[in-house]
C-alpha atoms as a PDB file:
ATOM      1  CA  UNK A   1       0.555-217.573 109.983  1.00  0.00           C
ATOM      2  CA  UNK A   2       2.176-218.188 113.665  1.00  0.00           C
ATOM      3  CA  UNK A   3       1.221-215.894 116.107  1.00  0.00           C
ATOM      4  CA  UNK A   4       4.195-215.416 118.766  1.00  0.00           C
ATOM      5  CA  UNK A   5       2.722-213.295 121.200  1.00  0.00           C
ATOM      6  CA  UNK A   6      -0.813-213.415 123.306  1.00  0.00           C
ATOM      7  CA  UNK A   7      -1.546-210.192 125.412  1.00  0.00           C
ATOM      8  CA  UNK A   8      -1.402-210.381 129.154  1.00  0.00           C
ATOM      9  CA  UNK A   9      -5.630-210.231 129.267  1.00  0.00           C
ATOM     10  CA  UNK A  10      -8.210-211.411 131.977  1.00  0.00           C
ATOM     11  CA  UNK A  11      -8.737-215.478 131.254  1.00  0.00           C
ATOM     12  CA  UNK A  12     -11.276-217.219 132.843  1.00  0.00           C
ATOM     13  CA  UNK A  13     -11.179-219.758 135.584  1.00  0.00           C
ATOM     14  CA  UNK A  14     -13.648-221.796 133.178  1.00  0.00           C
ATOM     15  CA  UNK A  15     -12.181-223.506 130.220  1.00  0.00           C
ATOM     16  CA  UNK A  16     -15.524-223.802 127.728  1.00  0.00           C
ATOM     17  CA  UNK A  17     -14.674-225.453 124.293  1.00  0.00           C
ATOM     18  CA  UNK A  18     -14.529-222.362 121.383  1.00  0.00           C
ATOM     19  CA  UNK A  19     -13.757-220.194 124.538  1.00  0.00           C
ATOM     20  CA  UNK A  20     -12.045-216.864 122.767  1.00  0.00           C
ATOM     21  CA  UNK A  21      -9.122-216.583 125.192  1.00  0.00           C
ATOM     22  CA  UNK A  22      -6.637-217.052 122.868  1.00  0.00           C
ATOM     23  CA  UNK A  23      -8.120-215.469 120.238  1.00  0.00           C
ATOM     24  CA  UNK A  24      -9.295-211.960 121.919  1.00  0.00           C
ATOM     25  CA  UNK A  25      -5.861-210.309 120.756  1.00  0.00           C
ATOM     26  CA  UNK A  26      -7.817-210.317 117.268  1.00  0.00           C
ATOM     27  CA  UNK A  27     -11.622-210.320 118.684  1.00  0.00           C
ATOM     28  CA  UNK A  28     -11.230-206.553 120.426  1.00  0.00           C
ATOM     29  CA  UNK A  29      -9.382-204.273 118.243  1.00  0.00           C
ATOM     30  CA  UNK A  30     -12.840-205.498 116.001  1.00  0.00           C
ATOM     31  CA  UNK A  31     -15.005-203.979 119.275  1.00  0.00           C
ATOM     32  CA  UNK A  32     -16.023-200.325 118.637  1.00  0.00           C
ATOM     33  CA  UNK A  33     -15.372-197.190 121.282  1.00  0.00           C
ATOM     34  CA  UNK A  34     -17.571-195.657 123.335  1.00  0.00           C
ATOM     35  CA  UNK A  35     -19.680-198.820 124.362  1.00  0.00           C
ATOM     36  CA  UNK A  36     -22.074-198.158 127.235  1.00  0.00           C
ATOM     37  CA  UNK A  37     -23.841-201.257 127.808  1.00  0.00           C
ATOM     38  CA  UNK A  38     -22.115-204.835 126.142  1.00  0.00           C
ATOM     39  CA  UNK A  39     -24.187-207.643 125.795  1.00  0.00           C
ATOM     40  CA  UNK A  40     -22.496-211.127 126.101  1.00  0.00           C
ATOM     41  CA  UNK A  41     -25.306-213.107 125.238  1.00  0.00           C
ATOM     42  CA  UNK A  42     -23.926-216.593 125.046  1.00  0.00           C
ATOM     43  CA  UNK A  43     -21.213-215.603 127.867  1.00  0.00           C
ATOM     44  CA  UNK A  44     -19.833-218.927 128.694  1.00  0.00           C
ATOM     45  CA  UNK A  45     -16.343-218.310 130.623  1.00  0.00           C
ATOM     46  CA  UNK A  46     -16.872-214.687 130.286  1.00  0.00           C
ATOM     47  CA  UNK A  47     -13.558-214.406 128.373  1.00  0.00           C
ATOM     48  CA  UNK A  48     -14.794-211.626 126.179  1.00  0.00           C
ATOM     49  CA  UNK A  49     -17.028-209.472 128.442  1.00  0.00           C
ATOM     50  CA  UNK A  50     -14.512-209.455 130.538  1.00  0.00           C
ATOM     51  CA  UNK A  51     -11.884-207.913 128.099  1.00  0.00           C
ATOM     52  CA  UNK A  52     -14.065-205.781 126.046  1.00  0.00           C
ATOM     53  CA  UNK A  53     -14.351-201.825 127.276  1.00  0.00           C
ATOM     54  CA  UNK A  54     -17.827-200.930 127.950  1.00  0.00           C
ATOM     55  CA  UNK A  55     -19.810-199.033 130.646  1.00  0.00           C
ATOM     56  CA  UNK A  56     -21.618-201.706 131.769  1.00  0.00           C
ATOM     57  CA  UNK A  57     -21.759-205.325 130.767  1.00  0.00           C
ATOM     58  CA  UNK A  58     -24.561-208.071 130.963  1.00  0.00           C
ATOM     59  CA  UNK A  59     -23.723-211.950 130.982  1.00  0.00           C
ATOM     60  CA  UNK A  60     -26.339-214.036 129.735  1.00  0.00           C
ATOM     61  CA  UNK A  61     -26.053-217.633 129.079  1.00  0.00           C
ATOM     62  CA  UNK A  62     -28.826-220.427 128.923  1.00  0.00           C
ATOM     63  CA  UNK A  63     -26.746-222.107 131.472  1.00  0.00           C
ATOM     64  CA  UNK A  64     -28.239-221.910 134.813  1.00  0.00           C
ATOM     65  CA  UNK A  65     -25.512-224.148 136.460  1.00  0.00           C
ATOM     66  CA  UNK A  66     -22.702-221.758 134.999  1.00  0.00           C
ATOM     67  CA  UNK A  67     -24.535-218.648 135.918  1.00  0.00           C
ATOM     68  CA  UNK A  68     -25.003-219.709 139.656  1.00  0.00           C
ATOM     69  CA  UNK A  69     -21.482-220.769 139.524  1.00  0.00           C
ATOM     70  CA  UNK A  70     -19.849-217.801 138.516  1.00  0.00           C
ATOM     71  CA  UNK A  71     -22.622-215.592 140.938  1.00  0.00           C
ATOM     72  CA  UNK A  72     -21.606-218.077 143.964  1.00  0.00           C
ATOM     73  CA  UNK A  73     -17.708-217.532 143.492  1.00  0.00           C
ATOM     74  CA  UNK A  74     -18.257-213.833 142.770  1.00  0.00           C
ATOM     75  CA  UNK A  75     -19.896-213.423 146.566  1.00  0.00           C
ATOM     76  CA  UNK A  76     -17.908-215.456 148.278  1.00  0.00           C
ATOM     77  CA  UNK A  77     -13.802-214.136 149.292  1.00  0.00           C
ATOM     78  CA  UNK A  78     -10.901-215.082 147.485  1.00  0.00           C
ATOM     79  CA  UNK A  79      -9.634-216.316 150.974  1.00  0.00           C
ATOM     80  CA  UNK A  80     -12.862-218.605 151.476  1.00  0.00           C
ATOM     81  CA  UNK A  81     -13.162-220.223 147.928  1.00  0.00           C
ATOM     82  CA  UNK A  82      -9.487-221.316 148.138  1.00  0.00           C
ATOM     83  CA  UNK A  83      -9.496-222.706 151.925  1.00  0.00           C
ATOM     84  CA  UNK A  84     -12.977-224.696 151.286  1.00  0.00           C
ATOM     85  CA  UNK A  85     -11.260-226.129 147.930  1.00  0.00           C
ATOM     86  CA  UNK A  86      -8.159-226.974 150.026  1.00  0.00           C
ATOM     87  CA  UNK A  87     -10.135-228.601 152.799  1.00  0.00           C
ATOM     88  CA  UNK A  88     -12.198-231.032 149.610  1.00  0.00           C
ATOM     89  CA  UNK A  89      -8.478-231.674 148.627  1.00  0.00           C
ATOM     90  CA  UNK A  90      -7.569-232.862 151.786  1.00  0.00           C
ATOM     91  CA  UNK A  91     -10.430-234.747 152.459  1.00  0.00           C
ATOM     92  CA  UNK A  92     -10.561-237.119 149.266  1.00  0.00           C
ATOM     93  CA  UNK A  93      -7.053-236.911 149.441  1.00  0.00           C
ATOM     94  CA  UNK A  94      -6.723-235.671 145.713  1.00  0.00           C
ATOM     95  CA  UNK A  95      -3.602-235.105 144.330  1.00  0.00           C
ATOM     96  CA  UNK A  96      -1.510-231.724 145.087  1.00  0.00           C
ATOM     97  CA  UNK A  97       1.512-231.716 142.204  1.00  0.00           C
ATOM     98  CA  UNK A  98       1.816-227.809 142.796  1.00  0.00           C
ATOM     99  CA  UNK A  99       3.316-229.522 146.170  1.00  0.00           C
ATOM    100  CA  UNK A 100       5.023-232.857 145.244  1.00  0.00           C
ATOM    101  CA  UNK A 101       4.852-232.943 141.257  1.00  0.00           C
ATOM    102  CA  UNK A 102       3.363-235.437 138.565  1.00  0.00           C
ATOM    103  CA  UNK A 103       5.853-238.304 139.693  1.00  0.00           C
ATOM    104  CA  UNK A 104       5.070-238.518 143.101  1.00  0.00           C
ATOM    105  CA  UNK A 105       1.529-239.363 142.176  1.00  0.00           C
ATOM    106  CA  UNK A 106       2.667-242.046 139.319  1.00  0.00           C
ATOM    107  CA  UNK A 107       1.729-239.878 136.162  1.00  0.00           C
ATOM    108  CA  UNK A 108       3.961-237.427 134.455  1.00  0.00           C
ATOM    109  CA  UNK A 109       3.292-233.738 132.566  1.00  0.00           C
ATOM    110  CA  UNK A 110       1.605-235.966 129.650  1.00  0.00           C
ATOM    111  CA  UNK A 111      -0.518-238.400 131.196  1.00  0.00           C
ATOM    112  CA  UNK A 112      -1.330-236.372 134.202  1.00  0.00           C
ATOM    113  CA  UNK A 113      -2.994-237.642 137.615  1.00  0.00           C
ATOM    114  CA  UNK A 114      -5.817-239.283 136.614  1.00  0.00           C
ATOM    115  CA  UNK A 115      -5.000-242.662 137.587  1.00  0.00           C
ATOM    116  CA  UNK A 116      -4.363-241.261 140.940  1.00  0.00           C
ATOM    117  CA  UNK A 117      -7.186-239.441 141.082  1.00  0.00           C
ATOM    118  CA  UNK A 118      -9.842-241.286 139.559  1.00  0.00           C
ATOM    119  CA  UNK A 119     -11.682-243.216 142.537  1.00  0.00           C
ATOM    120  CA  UNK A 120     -11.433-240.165 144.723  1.00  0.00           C
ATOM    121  CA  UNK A 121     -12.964-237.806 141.727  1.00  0.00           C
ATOM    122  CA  UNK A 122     -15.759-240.141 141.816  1.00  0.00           C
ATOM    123  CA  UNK A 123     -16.593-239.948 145.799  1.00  0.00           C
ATOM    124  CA  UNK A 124     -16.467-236.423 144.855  1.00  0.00           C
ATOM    125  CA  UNK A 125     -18.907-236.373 142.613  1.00  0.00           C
ATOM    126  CA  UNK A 126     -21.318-238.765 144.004  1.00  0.00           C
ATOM    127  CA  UNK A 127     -20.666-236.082 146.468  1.00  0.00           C
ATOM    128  CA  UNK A 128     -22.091-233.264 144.989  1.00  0.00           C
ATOM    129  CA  UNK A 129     -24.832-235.073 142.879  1.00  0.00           C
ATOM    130  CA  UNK A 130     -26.290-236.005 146.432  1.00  0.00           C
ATOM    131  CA  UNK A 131     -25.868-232.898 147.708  1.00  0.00           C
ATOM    132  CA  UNK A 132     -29.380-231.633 146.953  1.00  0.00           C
ATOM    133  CA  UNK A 133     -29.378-227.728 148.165  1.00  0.00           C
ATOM    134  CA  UNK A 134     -28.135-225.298 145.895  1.00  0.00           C
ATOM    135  CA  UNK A 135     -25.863-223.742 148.256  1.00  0.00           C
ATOM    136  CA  UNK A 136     -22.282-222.350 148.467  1.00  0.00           C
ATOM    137  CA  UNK A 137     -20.695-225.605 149.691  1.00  0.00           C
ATOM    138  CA  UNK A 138     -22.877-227.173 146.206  1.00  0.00           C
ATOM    139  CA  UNK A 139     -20.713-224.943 143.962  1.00  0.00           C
ATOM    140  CA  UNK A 140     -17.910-225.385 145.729  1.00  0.00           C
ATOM    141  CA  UNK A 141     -18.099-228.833 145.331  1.00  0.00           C
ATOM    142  CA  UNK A 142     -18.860-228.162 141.934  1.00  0.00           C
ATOM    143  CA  UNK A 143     -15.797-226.159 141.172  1.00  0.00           C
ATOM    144  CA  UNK A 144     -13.239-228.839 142.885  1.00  0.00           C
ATOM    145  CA  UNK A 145     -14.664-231.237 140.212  1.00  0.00           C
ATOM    146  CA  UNK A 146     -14.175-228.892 137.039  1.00  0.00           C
ATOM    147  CA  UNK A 147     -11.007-228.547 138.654  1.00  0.00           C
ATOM    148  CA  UNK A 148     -10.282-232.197 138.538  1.00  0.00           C
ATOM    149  CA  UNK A 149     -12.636-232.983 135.870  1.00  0.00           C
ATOM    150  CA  UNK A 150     -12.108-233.637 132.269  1.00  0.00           C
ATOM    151  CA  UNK A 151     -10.766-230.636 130.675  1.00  0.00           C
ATOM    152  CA  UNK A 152     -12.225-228.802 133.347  1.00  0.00           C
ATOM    153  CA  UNK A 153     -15.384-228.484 131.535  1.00  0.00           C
ATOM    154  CA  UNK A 154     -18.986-228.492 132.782  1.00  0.00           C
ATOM    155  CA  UNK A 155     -21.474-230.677 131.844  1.00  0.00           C
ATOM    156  CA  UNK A 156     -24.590-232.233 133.340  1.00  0.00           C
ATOM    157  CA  UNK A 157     -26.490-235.696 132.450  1.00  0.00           C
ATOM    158  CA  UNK A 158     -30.583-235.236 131.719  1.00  0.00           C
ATOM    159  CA  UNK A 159     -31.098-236.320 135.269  1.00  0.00           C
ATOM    160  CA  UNK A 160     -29.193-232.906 136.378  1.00  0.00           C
ATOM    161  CA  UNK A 161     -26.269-234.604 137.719  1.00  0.00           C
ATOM    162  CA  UNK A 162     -22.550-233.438 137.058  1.00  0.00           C
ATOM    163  CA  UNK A 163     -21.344-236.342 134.495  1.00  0.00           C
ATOM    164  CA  UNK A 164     -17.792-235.782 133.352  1.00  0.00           C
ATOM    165  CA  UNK A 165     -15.157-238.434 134.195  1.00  0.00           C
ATOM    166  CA  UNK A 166     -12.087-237.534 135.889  1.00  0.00           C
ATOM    167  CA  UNK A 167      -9.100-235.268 134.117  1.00  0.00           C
ATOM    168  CA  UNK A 168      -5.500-234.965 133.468  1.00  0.00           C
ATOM    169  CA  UNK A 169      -4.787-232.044 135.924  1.00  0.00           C
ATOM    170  CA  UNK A 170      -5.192-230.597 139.621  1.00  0.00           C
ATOM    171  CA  UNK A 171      -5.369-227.870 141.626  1.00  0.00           C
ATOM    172  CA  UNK A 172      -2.438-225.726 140.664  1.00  0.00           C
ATOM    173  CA  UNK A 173      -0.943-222.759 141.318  1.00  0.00           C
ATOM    174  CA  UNK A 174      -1.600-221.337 137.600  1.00  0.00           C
ATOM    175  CA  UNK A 175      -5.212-222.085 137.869  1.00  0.00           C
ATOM    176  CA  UNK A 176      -5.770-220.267 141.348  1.00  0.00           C
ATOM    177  CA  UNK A 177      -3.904-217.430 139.814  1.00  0.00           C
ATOM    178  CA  UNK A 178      -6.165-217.133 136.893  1.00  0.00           C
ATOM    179  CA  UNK A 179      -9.279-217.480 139.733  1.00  0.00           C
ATOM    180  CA  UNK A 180      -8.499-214.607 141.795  1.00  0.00           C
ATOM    181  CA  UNK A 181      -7.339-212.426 138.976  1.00  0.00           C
ATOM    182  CA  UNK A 182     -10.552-213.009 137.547  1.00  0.00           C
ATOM    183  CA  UNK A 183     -12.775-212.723 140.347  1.00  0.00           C
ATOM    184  CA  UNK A 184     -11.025-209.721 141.223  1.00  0.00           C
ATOM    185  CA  UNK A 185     -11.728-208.157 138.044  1.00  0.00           C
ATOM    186  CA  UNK A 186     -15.462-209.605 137.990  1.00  0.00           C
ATOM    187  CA  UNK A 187     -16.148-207.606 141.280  1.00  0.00           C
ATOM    188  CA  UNK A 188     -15.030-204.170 140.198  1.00  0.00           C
ATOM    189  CA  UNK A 189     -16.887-204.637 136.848  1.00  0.00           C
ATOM    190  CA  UNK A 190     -20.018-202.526 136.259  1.00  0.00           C
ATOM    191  CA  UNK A 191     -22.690-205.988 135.607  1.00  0.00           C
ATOM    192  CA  UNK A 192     -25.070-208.220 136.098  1.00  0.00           C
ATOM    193  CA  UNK A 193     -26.008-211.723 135.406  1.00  0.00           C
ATOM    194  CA  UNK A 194     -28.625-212.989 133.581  1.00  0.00           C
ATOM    195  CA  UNK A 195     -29.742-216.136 132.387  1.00  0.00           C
ATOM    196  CA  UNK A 196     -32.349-216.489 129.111  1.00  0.00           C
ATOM    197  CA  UNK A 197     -32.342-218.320 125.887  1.00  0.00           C
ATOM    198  CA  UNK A 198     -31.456-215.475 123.537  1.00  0.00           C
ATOM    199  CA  UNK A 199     -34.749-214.869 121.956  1.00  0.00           C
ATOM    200  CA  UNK A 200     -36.029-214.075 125.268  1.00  0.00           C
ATOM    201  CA  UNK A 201     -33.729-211.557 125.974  1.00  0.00           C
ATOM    202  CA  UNK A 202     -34.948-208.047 126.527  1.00  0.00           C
ATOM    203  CA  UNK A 203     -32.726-205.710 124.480  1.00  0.00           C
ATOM    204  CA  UNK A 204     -34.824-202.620 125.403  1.00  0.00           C
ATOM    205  CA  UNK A 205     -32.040-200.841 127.308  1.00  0.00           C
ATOM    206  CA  UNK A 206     -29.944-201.017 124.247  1.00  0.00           C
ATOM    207  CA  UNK A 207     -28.688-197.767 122.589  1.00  0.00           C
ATOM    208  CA  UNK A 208     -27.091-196.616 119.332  1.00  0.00           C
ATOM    209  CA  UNK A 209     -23.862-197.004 121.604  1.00  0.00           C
ATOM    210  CA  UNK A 210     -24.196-200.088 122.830  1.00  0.00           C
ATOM    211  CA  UNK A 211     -22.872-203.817 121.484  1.00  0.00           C
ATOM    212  CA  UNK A 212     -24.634-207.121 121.506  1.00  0.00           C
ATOM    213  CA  UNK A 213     -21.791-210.207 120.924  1.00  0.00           C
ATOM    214  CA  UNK A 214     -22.938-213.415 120.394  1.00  0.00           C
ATOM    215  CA  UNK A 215     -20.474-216.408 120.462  1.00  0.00           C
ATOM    216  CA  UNK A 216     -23.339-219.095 119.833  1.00  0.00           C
ATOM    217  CA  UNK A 217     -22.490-222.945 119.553  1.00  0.00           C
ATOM    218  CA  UNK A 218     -21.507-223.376 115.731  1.00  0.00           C
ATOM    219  CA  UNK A 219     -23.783-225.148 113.778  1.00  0.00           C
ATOM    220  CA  UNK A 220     -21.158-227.170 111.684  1.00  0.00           C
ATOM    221  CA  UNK A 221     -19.125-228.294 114.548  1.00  0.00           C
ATOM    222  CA  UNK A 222     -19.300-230.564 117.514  1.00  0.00           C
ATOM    223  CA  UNK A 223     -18.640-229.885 120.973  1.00  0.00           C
ATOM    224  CA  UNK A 224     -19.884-230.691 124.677  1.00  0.00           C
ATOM    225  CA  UNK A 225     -22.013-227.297 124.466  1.00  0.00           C
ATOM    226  CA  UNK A 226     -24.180-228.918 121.032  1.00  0.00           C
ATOM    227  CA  UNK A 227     -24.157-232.585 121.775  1.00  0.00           C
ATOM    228  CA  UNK A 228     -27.256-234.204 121.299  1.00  0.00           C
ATOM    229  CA  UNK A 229     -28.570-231.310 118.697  1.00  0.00           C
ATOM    230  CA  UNK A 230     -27.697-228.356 121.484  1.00  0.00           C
ATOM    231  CA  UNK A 231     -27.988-226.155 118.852  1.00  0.00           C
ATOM    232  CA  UNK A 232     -30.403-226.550 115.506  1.00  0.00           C
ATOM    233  CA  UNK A 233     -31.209-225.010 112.399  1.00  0.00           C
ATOM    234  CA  UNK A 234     -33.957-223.528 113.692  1.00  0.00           C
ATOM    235  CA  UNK A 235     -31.588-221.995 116.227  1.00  0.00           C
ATOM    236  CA  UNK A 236     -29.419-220.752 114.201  1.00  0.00           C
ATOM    237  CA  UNK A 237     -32.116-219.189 111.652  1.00  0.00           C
ATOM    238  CA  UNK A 238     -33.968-217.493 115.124  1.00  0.00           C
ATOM    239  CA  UNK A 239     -30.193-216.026 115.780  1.00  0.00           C
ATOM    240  CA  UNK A 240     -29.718-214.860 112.424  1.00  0.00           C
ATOM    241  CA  UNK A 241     -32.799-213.097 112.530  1.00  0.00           C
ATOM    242  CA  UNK A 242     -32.658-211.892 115.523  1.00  0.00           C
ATOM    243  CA  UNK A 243     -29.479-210.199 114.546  1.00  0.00           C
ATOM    244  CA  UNK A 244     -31.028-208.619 111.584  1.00  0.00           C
ATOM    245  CA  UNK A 245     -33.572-207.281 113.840  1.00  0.00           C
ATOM    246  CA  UNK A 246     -30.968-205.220 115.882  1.00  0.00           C
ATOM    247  CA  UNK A 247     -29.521-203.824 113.147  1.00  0.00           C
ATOM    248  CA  UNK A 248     -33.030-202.207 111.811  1.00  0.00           C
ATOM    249  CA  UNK A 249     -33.235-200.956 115.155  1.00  0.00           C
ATOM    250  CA  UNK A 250     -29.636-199.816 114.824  1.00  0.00           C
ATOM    251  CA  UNK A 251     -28.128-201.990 117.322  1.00  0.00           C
ATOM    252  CA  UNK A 252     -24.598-203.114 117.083  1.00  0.00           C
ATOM    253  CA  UNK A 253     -23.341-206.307 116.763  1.00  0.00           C
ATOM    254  CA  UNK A 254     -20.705-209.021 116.274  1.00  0.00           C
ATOM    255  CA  UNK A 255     -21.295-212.456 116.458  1.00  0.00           C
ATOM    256  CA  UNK A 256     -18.364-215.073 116.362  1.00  0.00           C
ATOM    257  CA  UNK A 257     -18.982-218.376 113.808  1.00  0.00           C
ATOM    258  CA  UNK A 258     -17.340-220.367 111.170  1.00  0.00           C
ATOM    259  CA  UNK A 259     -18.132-220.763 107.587  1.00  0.00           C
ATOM    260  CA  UNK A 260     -16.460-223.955 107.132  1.00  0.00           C
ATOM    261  CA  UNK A 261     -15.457-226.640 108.896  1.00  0.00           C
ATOM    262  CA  UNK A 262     -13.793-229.845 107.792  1.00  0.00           C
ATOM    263  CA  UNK A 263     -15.469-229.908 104.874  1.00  0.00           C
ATOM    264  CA  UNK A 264     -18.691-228.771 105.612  1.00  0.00           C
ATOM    265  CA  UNK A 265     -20.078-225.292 104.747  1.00  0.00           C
ATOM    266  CA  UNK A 266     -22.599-223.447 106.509  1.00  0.00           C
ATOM    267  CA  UNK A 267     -24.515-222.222 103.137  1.00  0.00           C
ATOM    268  CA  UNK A 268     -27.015-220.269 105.656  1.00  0.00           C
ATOM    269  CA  UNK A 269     -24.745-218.035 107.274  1.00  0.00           C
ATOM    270  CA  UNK A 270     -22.849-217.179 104.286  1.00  0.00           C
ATOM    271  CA  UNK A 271     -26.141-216.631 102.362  1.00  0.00           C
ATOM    272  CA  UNK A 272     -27.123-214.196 104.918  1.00  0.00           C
ATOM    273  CA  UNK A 273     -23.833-212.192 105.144  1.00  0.00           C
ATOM    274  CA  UNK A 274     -23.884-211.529 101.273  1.00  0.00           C
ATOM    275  CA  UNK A 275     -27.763-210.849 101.405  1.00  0.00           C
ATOM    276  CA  UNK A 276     -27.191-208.102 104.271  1.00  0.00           C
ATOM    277  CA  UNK A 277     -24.098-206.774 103.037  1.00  0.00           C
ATOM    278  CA  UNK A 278     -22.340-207.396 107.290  1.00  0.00           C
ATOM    279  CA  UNK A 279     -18.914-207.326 107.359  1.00  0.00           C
ATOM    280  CA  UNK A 280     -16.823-210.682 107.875  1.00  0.00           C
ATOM    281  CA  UNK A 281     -13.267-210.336 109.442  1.00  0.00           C
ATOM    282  CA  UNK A 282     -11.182-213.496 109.072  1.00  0.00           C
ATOM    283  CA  UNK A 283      -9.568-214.808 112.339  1.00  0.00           C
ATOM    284  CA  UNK A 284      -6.410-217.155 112.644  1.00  0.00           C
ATOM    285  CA  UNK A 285      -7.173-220.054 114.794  1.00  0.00           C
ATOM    286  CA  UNK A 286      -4.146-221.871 115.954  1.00  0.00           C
ATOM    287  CA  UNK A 287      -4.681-225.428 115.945  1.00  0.00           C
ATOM    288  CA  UNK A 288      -1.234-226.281 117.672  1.00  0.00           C
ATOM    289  CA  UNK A 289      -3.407-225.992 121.420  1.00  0.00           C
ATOM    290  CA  UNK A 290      -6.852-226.815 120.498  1.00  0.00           C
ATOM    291  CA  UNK A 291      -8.559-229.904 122.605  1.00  0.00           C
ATOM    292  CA  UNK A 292     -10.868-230.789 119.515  1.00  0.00           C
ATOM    293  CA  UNK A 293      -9.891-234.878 119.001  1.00  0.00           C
ATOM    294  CA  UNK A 294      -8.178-234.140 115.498  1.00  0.00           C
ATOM    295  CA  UNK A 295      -6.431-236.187 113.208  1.00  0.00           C
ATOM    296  CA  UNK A 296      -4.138-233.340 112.409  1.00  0.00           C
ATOM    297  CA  UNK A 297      -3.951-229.564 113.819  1.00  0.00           C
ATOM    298  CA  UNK A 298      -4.253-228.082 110.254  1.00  0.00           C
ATOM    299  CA  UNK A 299      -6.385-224.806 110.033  1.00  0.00           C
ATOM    300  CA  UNK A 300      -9.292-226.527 108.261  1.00  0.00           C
ATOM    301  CA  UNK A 301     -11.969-223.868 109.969  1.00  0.00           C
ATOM    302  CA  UNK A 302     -12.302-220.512 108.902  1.00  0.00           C
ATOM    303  CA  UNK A 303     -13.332-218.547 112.012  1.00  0.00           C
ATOM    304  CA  UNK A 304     -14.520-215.568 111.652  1.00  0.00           C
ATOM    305  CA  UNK A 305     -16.117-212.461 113.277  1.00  0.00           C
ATOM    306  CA  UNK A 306     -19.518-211.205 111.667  1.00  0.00           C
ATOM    307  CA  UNK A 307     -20.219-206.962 112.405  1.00  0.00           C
ATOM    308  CA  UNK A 308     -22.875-204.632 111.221  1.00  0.00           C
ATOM    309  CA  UNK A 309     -20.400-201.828 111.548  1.00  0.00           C
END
């Protein structure tokens, strides 16, 4: 199966490994009607809250760095984000190929700028590691270097400092696009942010009506969100009951997973879909644009999205 076309929804400014961007075409014609509050309780880039109709949404993530993040850019202008990025462009004198192109800096559309780049990322981020206040010049700082950073991800060492080396890419005019279309769309959203490990979350304000997705890191896979066992068995057995829990208290829910993955099987999960009788929908991941490190882009995951209605 080749998909050909992707609808013309809200993408985030964050690119999280698993993100659902270019999957959401399938993810929300799976989302009931008539949601009044939607819970994305493992929210990461936001990509499906901010896509899925509902009367008022709630991001949660564990994440306190990506929560304050996505608060600080939310409160600050369009106009203001972009000028102070601008001005940390200018000042470590980091490349601009929306200006002068991939050649002028000695890289190409393949091997990007890092080469360019790389001493100057690093001032950067020595940069914001010193930078001890919390403030909106921190996560400004802190954006700039996803920005630059390696596959614009986030990720942060056990000493709380910002660790990724330097990336392929820059500043360009696609990616502030995507930031003020987003942040445009985050401010006229009915939400709030919160930020809990999911079995502290308070679903109290939860209805018949409302929706509780969970994206969680997969427990058969690796990626920068479950290095160094981010996510255990014990996790994923608190999850699974926690979902089972919501629907006795007749809660709705989907939760996004895979059942296999190169070879391995997640025997749990599966066991627990036939014992509860959910509903699994296949979904077609295409491999051609992933970022996983793969030996070849086959479709050896089966993705899938988990419902109790």
């Amino acid at each position: 199966m080749q998909r050909t076309t992707i609808k013309n929804y809200i993408a985030s400014p964050l690119n999280y490994i698993g993100g659902k961007a270019r999957i959401l075409d399938q993810l929300l014609p799976l989302m009931p009607d008539n949601i009044d509050i939607f819970v994305d309780l493992f929210c990461g880039g936001c990509n499906v809250g901010m896509n899925v109709k509902a009367d008022y949404t709630i991001y949660n993530d564990i994440s306190k760095p990506l929560i304050r993040l996505l608060k600080a850019l939310q409160r600050m202008s369009n106009t203001t984000i972009i000028r102070r990025i601008n001005a940390l462009i200018d000042e470590f004198e980091l490349s601009r190929t929306r200006d002068h192109g991939f050649a002028f800096y000695g890289g190409n559309a393949n091997l990007g700028v890092s080469v360019y780049n790389r001493q100057k990322y690093l001032r950067l981020r020595e940069r914001l590691n010193t930078h001890k206040k919390k403030d909106n010049h921190y996560y400004i700082l802190l954006y700039t270097l996803i920005l630059y950073g390696f596959n614009n991800q986030l990720r942060f060492n056990d000493k709380g400092e910002y660790n990724l080396p330097v990336g392929k890419r820059d500043f360009n005019t696609a990616i502030e696009a995507k930031l003020v279309r987003f942040l445009d769309a985050l401010r006229q959203q009915p939400h709030e942010f919160q930020m809990h490990d999911f079995r502290r979350f308070n679903f109290e304000r939860l209805t018949p009506n409302s929706l509780v997705y969970c994206d969680p890191p997969y427990l058969i896979t690796t990626a920068t969100y479950n290095e160094k066992s981010g996510w255990t068995l014990k996790d994923e057995l608190d999850l699974l009951a926690l979902l089972d829990r919501l629907n006795a208290a007749g809660i709705r829910f989907a939760m996004s997973n895979v059942l296999h993955h190169e070879g391995k099987h997640n025997d749990i999960l599966q066991a627990w879909i036939d014992r509860n009788n959910y509903t699994v929908h296949n979904i077609y991941m295409d491999y051609h644009y992933s970022n996983y490190q793969k030996k070849t882009k086959e479709a050896d995951s089966e993705e899938v999205l988990i419902t109790n209605y």
